[in-house]
C-alpha atoms as a PDB file:
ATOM      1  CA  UNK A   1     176.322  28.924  73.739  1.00  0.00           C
ATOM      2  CA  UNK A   2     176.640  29.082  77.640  1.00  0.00           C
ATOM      3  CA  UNK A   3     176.124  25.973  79.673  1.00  0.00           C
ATOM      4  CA  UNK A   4     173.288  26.756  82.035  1.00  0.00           C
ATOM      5  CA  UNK A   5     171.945  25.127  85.031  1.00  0.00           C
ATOM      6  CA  UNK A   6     169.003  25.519  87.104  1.00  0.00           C
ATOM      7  CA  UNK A   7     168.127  24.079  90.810  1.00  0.00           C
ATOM      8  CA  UNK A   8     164.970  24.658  92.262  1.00  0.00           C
ATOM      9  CA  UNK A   9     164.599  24.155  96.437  1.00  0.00           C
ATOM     10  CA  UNK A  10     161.207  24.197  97.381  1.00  0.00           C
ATOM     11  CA  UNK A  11     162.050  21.597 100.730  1.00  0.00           C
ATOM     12  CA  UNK A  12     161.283  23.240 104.010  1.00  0.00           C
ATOM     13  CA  UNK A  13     164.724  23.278 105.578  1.00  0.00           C
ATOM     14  CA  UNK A  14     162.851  22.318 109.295  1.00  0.00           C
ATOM     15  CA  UNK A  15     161.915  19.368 107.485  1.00  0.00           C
ATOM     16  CA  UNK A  16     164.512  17.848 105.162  1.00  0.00           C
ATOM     17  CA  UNK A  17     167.432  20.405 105.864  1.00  0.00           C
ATOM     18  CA  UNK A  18     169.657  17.956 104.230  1.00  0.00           C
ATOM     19  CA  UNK A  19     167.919  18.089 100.627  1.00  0.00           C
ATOM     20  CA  UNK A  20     168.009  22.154 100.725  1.00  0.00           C
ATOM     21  CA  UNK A  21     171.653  21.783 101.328  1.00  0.00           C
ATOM     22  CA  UNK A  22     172.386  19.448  98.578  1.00  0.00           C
ATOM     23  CA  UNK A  23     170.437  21.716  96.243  1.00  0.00           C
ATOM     24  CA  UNK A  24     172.661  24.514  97.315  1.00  0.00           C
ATOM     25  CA  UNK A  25     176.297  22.627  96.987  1.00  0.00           C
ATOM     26  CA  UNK A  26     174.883  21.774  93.613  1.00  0.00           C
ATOM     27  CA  UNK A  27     173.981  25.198  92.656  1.00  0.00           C
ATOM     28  CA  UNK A  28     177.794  26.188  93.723  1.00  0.00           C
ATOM     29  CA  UNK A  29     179.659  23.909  92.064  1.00  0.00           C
ATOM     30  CA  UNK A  30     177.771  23.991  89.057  1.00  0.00           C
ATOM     31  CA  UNK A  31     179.294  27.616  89.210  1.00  0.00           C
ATOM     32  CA  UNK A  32     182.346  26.745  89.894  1.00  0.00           C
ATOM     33  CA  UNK A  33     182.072  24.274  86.633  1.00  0.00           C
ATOM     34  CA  UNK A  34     181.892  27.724  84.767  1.00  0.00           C
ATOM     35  CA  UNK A  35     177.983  26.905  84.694  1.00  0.00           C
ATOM     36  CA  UNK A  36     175.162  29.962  84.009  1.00  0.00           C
ATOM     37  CA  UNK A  37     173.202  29.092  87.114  1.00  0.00           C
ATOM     38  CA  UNK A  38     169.496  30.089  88.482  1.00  0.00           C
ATOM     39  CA  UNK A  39     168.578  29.416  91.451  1.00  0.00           C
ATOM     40  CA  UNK A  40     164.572  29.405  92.163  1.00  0.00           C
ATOM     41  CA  UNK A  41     163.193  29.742  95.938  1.00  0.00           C
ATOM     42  CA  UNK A  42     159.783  28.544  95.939  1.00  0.00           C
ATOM     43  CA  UNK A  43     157.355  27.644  99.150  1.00  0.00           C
ATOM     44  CA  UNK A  44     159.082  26.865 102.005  1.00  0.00           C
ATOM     45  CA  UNK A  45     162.087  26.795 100.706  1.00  0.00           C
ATOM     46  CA  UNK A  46     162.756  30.926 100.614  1.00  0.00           C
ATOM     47  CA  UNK A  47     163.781  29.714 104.304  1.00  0.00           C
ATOM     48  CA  UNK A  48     167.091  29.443 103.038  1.00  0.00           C
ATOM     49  CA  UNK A  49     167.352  33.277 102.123  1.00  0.00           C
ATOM     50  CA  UNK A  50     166.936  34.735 105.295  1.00  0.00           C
ATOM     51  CA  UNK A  51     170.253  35.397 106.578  1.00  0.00           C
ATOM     52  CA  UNK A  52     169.018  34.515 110.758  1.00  0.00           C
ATOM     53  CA  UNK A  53     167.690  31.369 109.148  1.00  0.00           C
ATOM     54  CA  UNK A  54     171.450  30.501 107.833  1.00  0.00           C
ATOM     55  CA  UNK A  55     173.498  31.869 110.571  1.00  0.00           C
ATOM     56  CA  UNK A  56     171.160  29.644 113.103  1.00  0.00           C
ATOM     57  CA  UNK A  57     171.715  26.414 110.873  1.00  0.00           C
ATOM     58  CA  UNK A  58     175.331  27.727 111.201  1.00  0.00           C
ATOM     59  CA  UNK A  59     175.441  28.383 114.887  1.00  0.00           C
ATOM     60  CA  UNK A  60     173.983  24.968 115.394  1.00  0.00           C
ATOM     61  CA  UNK A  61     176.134  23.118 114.352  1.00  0.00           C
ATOM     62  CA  UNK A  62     173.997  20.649 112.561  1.00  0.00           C
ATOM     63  CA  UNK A  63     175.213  18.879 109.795  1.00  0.00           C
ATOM     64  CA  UNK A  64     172.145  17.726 108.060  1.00  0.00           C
END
């Protein structure tokens, strides 16, 4: 049986940016952890999939 793992983000990143980040380091190193991981984007938190959204986080430099 697989070990499985599942993080739901549902935080607007505008608001608590922070939180949807967490959520997301979680989700990776579950993988790493040789985890089965889902990830669910729900509400405001589908933010996070838009690629502009991410590369403006990145651009900005802000740390959360």
């Amino acid at each position: 049986m697989s070990k499985k793992f599942f993080v739901k983000l549902v935080t607007d990143p505008d608001v608590d940016l922070r939180k949807c980040i967490v959520g997301i380091a979680c989700a990776a190193q579950a993988i790493k952890d040789g985890y089965d991981v889902d990830v669910f984007f729900a509400a405001n938190g589908v933010k996070m999939l838009h690629s502009e959204f991410v590369e403006g986080i990145n651009n900005s430099g802000d740390t959360a």
